[in-house]
Protein backbone atom coordinates (compact mmCIF):
# COMPACT_ATOMS: atom_id res chain seq x y z
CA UNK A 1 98.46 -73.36 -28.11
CA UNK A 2 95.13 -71.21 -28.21
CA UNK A 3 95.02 -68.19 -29.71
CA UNK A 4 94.30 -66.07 -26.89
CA UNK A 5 97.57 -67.52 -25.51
CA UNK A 6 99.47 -67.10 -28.49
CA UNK A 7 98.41 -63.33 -28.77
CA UNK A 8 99.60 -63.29 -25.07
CA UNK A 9 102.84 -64.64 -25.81
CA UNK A 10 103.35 -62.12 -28.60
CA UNK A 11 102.49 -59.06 -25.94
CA UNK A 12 104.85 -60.24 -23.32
CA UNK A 13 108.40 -58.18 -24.00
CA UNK A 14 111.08 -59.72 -24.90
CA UNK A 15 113.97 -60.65 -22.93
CA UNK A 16 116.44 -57.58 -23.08
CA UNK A 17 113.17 -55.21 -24.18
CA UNK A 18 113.19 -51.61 -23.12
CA UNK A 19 110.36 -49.82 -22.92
CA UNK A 20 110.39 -45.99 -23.85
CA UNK A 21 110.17 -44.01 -21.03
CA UNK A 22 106.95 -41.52 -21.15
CA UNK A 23 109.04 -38.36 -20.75
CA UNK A 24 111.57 -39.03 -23.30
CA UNK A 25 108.60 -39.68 -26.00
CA UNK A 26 107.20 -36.23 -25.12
CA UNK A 27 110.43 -34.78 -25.09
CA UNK A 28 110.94 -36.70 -28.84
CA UNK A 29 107.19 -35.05 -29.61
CA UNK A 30 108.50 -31.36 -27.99
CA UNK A 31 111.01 -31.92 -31.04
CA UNK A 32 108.46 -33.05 -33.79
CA UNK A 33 106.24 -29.77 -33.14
CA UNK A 34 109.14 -26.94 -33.20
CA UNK A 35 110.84 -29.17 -36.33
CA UNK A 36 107.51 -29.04 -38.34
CA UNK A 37 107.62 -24.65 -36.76
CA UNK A 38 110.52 -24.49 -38.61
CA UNK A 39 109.47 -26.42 -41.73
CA UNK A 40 106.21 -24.11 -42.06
CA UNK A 41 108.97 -20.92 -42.20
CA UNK A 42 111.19 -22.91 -45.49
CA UNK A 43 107.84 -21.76 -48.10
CA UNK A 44 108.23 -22.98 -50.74
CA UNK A 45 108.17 -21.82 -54.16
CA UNK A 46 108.32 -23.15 -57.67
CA UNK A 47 112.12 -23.19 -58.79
CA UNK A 48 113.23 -24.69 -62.11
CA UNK A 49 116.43 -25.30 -60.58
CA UNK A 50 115.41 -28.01 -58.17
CA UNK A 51 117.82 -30.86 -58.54
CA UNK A 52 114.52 -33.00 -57.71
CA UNK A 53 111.38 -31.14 -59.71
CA UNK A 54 108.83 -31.05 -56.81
CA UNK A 55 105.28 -30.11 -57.86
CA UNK A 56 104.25 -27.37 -56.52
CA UNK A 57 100.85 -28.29 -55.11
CA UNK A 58 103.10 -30.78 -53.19
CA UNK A 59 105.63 -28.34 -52.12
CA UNK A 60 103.31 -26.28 -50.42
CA UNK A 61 101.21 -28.92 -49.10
CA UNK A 62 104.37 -30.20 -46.90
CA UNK A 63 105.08 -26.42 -45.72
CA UNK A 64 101.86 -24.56 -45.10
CA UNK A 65 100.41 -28.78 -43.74
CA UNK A 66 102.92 -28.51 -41.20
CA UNK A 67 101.82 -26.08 -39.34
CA UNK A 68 98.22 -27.45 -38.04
CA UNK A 69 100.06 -30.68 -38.11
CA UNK A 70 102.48 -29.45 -35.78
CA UNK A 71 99.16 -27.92 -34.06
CA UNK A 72 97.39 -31.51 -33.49
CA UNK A 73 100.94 -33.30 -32.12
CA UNK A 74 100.84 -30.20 -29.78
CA UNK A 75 97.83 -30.82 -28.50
CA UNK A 76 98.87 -34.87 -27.39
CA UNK A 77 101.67 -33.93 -26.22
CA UNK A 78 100.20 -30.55 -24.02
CA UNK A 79 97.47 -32.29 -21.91
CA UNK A 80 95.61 -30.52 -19.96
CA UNK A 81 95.98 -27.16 -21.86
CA UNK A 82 98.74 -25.36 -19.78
CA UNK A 83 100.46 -22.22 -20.76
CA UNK A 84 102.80 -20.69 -18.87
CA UNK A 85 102.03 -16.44 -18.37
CA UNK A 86 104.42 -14.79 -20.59
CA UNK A 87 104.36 -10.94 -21.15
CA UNK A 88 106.12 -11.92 -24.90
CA UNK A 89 103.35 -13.85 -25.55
CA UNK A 90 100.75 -11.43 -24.82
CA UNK A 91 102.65 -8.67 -26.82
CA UNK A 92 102.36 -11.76 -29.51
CA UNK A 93 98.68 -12.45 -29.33
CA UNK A 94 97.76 -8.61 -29.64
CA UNK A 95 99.91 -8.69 -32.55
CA UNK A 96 97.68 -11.18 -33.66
CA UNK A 97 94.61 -9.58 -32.98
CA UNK A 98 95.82 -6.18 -34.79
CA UNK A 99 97.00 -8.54 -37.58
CA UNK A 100 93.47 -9.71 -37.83
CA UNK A 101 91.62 -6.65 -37.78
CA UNK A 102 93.81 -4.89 -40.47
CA UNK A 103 93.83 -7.96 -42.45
CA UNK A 104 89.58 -7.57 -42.42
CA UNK A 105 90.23 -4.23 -44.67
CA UNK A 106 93.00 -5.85 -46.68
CA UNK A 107 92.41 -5.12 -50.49
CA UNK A 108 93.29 -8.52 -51.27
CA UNK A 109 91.25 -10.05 -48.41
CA UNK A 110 91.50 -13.60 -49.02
CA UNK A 111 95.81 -13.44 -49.11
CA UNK A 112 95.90 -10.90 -46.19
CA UNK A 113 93.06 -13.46 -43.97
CA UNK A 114 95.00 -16.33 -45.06
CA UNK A 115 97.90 -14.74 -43.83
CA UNK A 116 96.47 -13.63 -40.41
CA UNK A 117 95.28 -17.36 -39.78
CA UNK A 118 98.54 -18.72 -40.18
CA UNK A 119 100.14 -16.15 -37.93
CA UNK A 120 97.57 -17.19 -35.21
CA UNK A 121 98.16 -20.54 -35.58
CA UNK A 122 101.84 -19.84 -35.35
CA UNK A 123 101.18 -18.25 -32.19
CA UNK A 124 98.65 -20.71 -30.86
CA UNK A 125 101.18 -23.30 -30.89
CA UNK A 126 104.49 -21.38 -29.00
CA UNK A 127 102.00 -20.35 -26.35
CA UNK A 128 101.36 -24.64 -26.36
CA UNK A 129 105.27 -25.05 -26.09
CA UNK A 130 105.64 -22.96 -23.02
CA UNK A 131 105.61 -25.40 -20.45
CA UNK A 132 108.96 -26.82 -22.25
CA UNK A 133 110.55 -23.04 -21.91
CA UNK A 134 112.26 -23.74 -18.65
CA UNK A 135 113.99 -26.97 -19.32
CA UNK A 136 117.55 -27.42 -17.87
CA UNK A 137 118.78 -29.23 -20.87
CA UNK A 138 117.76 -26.56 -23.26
CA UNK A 139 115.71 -28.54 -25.61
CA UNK A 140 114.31 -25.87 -27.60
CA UNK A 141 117.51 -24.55 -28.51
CA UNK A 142 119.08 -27.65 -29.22
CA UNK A 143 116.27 -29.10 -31.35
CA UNK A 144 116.69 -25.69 -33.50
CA UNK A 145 120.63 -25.90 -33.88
CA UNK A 146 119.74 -29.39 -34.76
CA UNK A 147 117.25 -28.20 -37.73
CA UNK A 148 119.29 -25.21 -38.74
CA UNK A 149 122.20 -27.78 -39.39
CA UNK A 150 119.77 -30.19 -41.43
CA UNK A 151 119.07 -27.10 -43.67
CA UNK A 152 122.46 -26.19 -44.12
CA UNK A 153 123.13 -29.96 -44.82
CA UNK A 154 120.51 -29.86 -47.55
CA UNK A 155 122.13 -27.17 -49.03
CA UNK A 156 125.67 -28.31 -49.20
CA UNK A 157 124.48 -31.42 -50.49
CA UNK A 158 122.96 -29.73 -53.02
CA UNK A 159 126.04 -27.74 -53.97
CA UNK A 160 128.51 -30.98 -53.89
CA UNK A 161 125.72 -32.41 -56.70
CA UNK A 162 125.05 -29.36 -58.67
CA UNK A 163 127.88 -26.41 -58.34
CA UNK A 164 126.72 -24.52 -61.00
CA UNK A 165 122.88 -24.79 -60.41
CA UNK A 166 123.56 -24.10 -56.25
CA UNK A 167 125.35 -20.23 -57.58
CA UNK A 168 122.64 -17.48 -58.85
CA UNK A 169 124.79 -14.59 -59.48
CA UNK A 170 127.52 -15.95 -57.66
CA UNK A 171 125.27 -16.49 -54.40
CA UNK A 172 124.62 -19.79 -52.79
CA UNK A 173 120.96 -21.31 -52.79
CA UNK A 174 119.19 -24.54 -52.18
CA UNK A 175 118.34 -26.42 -55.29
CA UNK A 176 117.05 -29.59 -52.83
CA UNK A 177 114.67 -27.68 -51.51
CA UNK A 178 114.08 -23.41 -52.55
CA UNK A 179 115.74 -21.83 -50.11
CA UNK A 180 117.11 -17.87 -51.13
CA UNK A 181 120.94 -16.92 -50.75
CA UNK A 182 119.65 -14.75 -48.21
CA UNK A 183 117.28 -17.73 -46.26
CA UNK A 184 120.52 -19.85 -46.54
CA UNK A 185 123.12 -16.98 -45.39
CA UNK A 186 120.69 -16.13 -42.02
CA UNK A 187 120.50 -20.18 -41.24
CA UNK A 188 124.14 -20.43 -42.04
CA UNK A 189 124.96 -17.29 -39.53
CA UNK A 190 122.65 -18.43 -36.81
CA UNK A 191 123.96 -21.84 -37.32
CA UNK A 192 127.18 -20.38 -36.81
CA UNK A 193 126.09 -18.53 -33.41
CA UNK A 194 124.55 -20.95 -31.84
CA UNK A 195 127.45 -23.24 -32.05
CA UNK A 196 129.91 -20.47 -31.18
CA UNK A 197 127.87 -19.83 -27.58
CA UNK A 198 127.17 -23.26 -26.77
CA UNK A 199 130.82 -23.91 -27.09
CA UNK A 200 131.88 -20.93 -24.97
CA UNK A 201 129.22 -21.86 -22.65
CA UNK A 202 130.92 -25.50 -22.28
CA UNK A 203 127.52 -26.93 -23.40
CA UNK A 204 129.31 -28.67 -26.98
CA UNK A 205 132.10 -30.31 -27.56
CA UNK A 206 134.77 -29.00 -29.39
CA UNK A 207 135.54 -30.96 -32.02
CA UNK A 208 131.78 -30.71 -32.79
CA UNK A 209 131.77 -27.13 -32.61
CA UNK A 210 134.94 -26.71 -35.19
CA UNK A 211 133.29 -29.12 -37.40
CA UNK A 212 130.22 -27.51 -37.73
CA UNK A 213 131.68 -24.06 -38.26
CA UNK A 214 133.92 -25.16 -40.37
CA UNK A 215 131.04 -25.95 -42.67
CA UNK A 216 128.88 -22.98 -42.01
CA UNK A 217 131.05 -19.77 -42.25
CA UNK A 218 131.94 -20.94 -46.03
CA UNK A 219 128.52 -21.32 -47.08
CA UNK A 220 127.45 -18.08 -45.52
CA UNK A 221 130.52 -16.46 -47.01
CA UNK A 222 129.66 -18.38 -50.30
CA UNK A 223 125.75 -16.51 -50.14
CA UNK A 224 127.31 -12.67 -50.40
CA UNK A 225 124.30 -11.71 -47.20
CA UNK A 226 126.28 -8.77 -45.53
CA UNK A 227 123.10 -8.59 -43.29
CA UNK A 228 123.62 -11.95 -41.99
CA UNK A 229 127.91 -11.34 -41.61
CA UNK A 230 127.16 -8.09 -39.56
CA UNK A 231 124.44 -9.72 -37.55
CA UNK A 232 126.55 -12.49 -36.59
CA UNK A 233 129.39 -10.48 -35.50
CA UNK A 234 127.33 -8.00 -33.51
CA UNK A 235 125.20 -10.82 -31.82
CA UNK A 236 128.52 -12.98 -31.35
CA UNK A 237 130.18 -9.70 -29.81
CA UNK A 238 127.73 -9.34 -27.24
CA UNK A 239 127.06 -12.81 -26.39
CA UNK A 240 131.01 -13.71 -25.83
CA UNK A 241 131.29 -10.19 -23.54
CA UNK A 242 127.87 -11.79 -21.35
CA UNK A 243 130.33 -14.95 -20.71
CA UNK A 244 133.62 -13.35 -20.88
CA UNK A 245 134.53 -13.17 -17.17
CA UNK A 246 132.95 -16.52 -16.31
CA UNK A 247 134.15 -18.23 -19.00
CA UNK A 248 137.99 -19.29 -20.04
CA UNK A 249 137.11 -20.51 -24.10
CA UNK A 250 135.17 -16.44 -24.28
CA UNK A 251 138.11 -14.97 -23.25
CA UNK A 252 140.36 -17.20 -25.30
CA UNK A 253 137.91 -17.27 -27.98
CA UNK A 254 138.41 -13.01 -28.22
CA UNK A 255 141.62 -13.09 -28.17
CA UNK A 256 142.15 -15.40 -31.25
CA UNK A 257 139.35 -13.30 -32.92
CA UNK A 258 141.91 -10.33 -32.42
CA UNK A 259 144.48 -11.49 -33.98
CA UNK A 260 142.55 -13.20 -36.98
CA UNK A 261 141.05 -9.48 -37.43
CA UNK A 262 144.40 -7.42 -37.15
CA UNK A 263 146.20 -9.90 -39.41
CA UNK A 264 143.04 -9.87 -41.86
CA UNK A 265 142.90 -6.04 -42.00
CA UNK A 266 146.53 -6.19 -43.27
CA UNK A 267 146.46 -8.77 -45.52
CA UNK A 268 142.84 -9.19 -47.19
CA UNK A 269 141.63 -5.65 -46.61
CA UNK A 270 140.92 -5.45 -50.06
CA UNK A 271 139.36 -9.16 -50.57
CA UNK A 272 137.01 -8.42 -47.52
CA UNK A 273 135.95 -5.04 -49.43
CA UNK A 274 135.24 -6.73 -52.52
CA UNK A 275 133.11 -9.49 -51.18
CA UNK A 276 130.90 -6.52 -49.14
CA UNK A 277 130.66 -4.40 -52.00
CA UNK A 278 129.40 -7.49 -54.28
CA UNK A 279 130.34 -5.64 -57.45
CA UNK A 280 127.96 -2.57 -57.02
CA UNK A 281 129.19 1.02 -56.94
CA UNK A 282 128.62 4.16 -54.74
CA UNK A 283 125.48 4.99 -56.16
CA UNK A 284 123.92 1.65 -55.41
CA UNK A 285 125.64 1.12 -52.19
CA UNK A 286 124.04 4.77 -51.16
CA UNK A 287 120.57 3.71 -52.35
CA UNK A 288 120.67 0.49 -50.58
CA UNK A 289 121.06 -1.70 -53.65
CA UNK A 290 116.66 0.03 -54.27
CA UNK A 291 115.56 -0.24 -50.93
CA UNK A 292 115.50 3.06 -50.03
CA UNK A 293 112.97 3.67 -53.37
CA UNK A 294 110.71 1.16 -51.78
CA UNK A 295 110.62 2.40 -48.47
CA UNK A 296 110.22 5.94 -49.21
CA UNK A 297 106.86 5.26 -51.43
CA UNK A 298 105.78 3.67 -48.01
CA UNK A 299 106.25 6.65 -46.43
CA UNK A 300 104.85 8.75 -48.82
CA UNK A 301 101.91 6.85 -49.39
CA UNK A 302 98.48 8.31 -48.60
CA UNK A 303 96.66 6.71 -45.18
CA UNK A 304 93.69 6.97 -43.08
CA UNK A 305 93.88 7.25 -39.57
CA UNK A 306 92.51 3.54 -39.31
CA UNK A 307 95.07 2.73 -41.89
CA UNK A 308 98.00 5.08 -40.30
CA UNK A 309 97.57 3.35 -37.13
CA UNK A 310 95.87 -0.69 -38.30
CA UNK A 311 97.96 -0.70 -41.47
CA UNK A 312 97.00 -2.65 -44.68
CA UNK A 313 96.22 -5.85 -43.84
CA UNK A 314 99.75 -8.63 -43.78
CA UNK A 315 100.68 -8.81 -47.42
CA UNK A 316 103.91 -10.51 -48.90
CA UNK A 317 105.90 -8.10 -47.99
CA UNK A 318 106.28 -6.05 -51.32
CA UNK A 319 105.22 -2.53 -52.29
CA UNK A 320 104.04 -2.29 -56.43
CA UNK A 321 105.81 -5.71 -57.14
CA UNK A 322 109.23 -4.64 -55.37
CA UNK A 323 110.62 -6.28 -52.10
CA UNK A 324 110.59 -3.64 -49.23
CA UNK A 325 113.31 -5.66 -47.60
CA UNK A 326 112.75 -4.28 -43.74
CA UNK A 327 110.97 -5.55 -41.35
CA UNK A 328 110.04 -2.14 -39.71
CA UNK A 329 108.44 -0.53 -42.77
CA UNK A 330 106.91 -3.98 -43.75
CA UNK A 331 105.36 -4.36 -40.57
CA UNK A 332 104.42 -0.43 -40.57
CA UNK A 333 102.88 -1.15 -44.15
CA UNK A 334 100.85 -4.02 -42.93
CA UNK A 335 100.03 -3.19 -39.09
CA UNK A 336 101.02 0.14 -38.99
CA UNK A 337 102.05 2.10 -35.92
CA UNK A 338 100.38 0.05 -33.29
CA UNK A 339 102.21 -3.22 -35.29
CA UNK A 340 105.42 -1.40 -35.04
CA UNK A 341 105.28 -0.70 -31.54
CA UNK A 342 104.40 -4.26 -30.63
CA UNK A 343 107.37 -5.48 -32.41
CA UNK A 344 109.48 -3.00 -30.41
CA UNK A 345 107.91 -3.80 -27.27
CA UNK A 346 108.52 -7.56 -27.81
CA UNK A 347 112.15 -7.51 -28.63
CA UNK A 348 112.73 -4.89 -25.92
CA UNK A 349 111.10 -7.12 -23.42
CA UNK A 350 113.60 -10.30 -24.93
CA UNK A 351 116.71 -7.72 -24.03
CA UNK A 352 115.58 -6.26 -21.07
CA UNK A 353 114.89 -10.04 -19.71
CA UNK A 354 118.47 -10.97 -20.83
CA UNK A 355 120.13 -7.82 -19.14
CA UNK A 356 118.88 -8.82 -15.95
CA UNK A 357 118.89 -12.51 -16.19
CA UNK A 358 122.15 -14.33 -14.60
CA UNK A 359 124.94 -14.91 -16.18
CA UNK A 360 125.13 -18.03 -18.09
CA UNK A 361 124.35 -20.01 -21.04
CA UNK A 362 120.84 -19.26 -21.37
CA UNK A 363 121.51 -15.12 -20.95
CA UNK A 364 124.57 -15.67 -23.55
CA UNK A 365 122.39 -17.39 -26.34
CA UNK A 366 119.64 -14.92 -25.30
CA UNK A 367 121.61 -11.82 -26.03
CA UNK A 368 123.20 -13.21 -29.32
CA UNK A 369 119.54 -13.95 -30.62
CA UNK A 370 118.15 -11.30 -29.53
CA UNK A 371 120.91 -8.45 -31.38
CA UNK A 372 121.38 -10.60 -34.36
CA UNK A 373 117.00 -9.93 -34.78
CA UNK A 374 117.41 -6.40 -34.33
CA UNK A 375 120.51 -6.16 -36.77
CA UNK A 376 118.91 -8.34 -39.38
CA UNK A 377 115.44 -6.37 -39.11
CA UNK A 378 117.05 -3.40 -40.70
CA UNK A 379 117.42 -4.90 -44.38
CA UNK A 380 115.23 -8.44 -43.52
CA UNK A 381 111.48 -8.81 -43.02
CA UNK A 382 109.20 -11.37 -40.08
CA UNK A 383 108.86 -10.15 -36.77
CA UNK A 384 105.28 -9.52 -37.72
CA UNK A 385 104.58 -12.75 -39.54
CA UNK A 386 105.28 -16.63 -39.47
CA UNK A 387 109.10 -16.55 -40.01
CA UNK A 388 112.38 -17.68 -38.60
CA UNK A 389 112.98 -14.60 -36.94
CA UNK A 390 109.62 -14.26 -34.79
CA UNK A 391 110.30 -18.00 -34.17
CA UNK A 392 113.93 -17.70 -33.08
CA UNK A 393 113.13 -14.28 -31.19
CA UNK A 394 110.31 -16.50 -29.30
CA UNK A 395 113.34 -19.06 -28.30
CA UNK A 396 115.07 -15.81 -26.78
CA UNK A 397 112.09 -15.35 -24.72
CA UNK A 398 111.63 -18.76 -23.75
CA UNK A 399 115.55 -18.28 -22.15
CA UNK A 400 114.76 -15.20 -20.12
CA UNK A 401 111.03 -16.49 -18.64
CA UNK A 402 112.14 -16.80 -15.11
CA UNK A 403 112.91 -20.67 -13.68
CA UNK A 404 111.50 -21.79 -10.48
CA UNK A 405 114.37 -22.69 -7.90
CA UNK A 406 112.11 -26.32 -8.02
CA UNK A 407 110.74 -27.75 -11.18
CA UNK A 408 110.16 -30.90 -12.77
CA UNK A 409 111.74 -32.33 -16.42
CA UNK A 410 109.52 -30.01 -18.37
């Protein structure tokens, strides 16, 4: 045989071969881009307690590189360049753009530019993943649930290995990869919300569903975040009542709820009162274990007009060394009012499309995303930066954008 004939005999498929069909590969690539979004949001820092000592240079080399990788696989996957017109995404980009400007005045330009860039490029790439917004089957969503649960996997994994090295000060961390107790408790609650709607929504099985939260309400209870417990329950609250008359498992779900919390408040009134007071007494409690230290020197802090209304330029969210632990008076200390009131406008727009879109899965998941942000913004920092938050509060928007009564697969 030749050689041109063997090569030809060695393209031919196979008997039984099935080619991959083109939309399922850019559905598979859809996946690759927001999994690498949500790998750029897990920074990483250096942590003695790693179970698996990664060097640092490495460790942020695989976070901060997978952002403009998740850029380039974009850009094959996105061809031509279409974006779909989003209000959101405008309120985004001007974020941006303030971001930017401030960040030209920043004290510590080259940390407050690099900052900026990576917030653009953040954005850059969700305006690329708008044609995939209006998808029947949900893939965003999905492909998050399915990365929140590889987190959470990570972590249990890590506390099964090393029990005592997973607790710092009785809170659960990563120690496969540095993630917080307070990272881990907000994956762990949204992890748990997700689930919760696409259950009552009839969109997941069950015994899927009781698995999963079976293994994410201990390790959020296990990482002591009251932000994350109150956000859950306030986002699960709303998004059950959006489904409750169209849907049998809300209605059943509630009433089991019910009883679990009138038998609870009988029983473990105290327990639960421990666990939210995490060994701290009035004073602290009242002070907002330091917060409110932190965010009063914001407030009292001398400005400009330029830097009253452009802020500081995006820092790393601390004020002399201390965490200020809010998005709102982070984002007023870096972007200052006009920041502020894009980060209103934006999550107003996300409720205001949920209100008034129809009832269903995508409104449910909407709403519960949507509240648990605005709960969690109080005590938790990102709606003006690269972070889980403006990522997830993006997948709220991506719920509401209106669908056309006729569209294709993406």
């Amino acid at each position: 045989m030749s050689p041109i004939a063997a090569l030809s005999a060695r393209l031919v498929p196979k008997p039984g071969f099935r080619p991959v069909p083109p939309e399922r590969r850019r559905r598979r690539r859809v996946q690759l881009v927001w999994a690498l979004l949500v790998m750029n949001v897990l920074t990483f820092f250096p942590d003695s307690r790693l179970l698996i000592p990664i060097p640092s240079a490495l460790g942020r080399l695989i976070a901060q590189g997978s952002l403009p990788l998740a850029l380039l696989l974009v850009l094959t996957v996105n061809r031509p360049l279409r974006v779909r017109p989003s209000v959101y995404m405008f309120l985004g980009s001007l974020l941006v753009t303030e971001a930017v400007i401030s960040s030209l005045r920043a004290e510590f330009l080259v940390g407050a530019l690099y900052r900026s860039t990576r917030l653009t490029l953040f954005v850059l790439v969700l305006w690329l993943l708008s044609p995939w917004w209006t998808r029947r089957d949900l893939l965003l969503v999905r492909t998050h649930l399915m990365m929140l649960w590889a987190i959470i996997g990570t972590v249990l994994a890590g506390v099964l290995i090393s029990p005592g090295g997973a607790m710092v000060d009785d809170r659960l961390s990563g120690v496969l990869w540095p993630i917080p107790a307070t990272q881990v408790g907000h994956y762990a609650a949204m992890a748990t919300g997700l689930t919760a709607v696409l259950w009552m929504a009839g969109l997941l099985r069950r015994e899927v569903a009781v698995l999963a939260v079976l293994v994410t309400v201990p390790i959020l209870l296990l990482t002591h975040t009251r932000t994350a417990l109150i956000a859950l329950l306030v986002g699960g609250v709303i998004a059950g009542l959006s489904l409750f008359t169209a849907r049998a498992r809300a209605r059943r779900l509630f009433a089991i709820a019910i009883g679990v919390f009138s038998a609870g408040a009988l029983t473990i009134g105290s327990v639960v009162t421990t666990w939210l007071a995490r060994g701290q007494d009035t004073e602290e409690l009242g002070a907002l274990t330091g917060r409110k230290v932190v965010w009063d020197g914001i407030l009292a802090q001398p400005r400009s007009t330029f830097e009253t209304l452009f802020g500081f330029g995006l820092s790393n969210k601390s004020f002399t060394g201390l965490p200020i632990d809010s998005n709102w008076f982070g984002t007023y200390f870096d972007v200052g009012v006009l920041g502020v009131a894009f980060c209103i406008a934006m999550v107003l727009f996300v409720f205001v499309g949920a209100w008034f879109t129809p009832q269903g899965p995508r409104r449910a998941i909407a709403l519960f995303i949507v509240a648990y942000c605005v709960v969690a913004s109080f005590t938790e920092t990102g709606l003006s930066e690269a972070s889980p938050y403006l990522l997830e509060l993006t997948l709220a928007a991506s719920l509401v954008y209106p669908r056309p009564s006729r569209e294709g697969g993406a």
